[in-house]
Protein backbone atom coordinates (compact mmCIF):
# COMPACT_ATOMS: atom_id res chain seq x y z
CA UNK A 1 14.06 3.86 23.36
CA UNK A 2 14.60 4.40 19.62
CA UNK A 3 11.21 2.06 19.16
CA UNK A 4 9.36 4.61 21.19
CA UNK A 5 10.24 7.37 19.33
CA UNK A 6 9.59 5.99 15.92
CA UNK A 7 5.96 5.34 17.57
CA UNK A 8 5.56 8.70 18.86
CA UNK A 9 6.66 10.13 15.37
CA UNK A 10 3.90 7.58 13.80
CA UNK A 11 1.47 9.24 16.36
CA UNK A 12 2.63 12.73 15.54
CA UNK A 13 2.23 12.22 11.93
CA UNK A 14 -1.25 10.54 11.77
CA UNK A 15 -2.53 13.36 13.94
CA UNK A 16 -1.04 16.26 11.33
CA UNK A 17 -2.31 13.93 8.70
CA UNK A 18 -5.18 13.81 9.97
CA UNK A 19 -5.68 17.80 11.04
CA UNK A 20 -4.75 18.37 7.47
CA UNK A 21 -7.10 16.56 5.69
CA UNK A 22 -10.13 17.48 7.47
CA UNK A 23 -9.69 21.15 7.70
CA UNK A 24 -9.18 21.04 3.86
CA UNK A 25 -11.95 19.05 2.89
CA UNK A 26 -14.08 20.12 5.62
CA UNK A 27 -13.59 23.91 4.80
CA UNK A 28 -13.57 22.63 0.96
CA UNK A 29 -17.07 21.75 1.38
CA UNK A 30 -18.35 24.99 3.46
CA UNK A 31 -16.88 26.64 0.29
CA UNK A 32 -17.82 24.84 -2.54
CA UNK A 33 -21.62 24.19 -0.51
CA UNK A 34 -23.69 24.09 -3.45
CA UNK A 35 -21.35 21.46 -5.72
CA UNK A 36 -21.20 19.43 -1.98
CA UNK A 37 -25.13 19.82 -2.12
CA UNK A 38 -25.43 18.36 -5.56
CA UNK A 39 -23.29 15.38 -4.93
CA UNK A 40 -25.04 14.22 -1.77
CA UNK A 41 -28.04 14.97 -4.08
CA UNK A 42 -27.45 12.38 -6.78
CA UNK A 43 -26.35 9.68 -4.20
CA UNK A 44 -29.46 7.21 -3.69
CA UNK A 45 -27.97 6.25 -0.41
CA UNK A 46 -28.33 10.00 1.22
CA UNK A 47 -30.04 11.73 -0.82
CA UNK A 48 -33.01 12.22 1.91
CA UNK A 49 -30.40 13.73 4.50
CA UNK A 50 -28.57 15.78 2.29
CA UNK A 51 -29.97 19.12 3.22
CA UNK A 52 -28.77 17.94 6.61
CA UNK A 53 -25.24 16.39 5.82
CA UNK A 54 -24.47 19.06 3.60
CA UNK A 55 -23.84 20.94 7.21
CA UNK A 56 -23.09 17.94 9.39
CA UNK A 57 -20.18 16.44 7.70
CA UNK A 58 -17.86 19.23 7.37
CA UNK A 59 -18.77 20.36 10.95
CA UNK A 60 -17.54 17.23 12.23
CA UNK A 61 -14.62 17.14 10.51
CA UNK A 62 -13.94 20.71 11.66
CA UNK A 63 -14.50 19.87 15.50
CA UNK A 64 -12.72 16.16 14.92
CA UNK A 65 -9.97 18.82 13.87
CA UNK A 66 -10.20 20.90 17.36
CA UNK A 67 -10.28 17.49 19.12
CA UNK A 68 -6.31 16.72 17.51
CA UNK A 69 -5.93 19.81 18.59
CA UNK A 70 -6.01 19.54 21.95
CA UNK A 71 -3.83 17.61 24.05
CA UNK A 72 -6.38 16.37 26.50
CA UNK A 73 -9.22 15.19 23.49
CA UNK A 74 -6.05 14.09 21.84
CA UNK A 75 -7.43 10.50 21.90
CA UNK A 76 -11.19 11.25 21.54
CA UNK A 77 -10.10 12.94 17.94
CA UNK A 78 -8.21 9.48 17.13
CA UNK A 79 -11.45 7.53 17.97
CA UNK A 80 -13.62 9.82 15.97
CA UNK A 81 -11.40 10.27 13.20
CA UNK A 82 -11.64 6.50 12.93
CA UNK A 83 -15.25 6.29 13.27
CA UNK A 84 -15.75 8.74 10.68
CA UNK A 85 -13.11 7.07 8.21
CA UNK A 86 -14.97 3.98 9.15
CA UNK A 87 -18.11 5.70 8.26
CA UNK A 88 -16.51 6.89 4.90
CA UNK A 89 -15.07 3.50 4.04
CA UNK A 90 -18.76 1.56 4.50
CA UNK A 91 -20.16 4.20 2.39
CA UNK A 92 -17.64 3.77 -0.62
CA UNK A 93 -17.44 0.83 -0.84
CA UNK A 94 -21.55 0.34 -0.77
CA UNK A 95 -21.00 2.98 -4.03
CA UNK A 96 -19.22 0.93 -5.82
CA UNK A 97 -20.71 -2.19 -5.39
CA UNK A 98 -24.35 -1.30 -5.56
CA UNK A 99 -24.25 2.60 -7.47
CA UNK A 100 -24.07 2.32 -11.48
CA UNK A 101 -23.58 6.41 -10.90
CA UNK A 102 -21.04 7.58 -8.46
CA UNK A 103 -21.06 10.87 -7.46
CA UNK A 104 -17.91 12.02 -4.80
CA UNK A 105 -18.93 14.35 -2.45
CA UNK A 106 -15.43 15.00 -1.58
CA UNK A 107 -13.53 18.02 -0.86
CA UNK A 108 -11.44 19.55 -2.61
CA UNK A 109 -8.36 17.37 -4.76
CA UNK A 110 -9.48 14.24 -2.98
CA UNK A 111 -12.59 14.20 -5.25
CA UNK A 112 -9.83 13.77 -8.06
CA UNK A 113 -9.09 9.60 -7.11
CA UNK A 114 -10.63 7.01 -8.36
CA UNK A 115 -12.94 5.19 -6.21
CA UNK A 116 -10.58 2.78 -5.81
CA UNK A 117 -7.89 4.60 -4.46
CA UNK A 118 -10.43 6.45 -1.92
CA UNK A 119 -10.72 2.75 -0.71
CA UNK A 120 -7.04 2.32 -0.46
CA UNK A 121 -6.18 5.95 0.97
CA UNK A 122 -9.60 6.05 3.53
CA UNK A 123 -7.98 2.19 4.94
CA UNK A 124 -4.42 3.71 4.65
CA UNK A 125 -6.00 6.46 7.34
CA UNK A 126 -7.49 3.97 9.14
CA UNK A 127 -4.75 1.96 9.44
CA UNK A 128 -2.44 4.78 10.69
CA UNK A 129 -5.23 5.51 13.38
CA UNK A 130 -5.68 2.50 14.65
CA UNK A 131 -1.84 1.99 15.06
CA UNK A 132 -1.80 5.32 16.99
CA UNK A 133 -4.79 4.71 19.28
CA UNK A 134 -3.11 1.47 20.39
CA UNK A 135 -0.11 2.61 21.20
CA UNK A 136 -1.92 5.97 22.49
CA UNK A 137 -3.93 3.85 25.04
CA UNK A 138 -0.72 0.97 25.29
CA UNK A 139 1.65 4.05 26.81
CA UNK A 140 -1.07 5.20 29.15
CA UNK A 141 -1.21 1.89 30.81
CA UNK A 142 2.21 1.56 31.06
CA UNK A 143 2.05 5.01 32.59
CA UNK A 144 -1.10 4.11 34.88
CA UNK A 145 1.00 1.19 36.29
CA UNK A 146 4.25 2.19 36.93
CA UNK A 147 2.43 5.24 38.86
CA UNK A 148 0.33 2.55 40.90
CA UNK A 149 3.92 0.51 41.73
CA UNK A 150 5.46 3.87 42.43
CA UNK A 151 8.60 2.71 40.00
CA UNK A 152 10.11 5.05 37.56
CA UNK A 153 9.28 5.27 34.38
């Protein structure tokens, strides 16, 4: 019992994480559009869909937001949050390893770390996710069969 509550509390706490940092950098980057602009502008990796990401990215982390939100997309946010952190991962590290220049197109403080510790904090993320999706989709099979056996939970 006291297992299952220190994973629900892990759950809890990657979603709030999670709310919070993409409503502030998202909405960081709606505000600050034209220093977002100029960053995706000086990266050679996306500098031909900048005019595009400049508007994609912090939409997406706005709606990944209304997806935590919700208790029935609950689990979709998880998955995109981790696709996205995924996403954001790949392209940092690809930075440093192949970028003399690196421009952050952050939001907000998170521009402040070194690319280092965006590695370390963006697999920190993804390692809360993932542990929360498992046990997410772990507790909804248990769920699923103890419904089918008709036993209670």
């Amino acid at each position: 019992m006291k297992q299952s509550k220190i994973l629900l509390q892990i759950i809890a706490v990657t979603r709030y994480l999670l709310i919070f940092l993409f409503t502030y950098t998202g909405i960081s980057k709606l505000i600050d559009h034209d220093n977002f602009l100029t960053s995706l502008l000086l990266s050679p990796l996306i500098r031909n869909q900048a005019l595009i990401l400049v508007w994609l990215v912090p939409v997406i982390e706005l709606l990944i937001v209304s997806l935590l939100l919700s208790d029935k997309y609950r689990q979709t946010g998880l998955v995109c949050s981790l696709i996205l952190m995924i996403v954001f991962t790949v392209y940092v590290a690809y930075m440093i390893l192949f970028i003399k220049h690196l421009p952050c197109t952050c939001g907000g403080v998170i521009k402040e770390l070194s690319w280092s510790n965006h590695i370390l904090f963006n697999s920190f993320c993804i390692l809360l996710i993932t542990i929360s999706l498992f046990f997410t989709i772990q507790h909804k099979l248990f769920i699923a069969i103890n419904r089918r056996s008709r036993k209670p939970v």
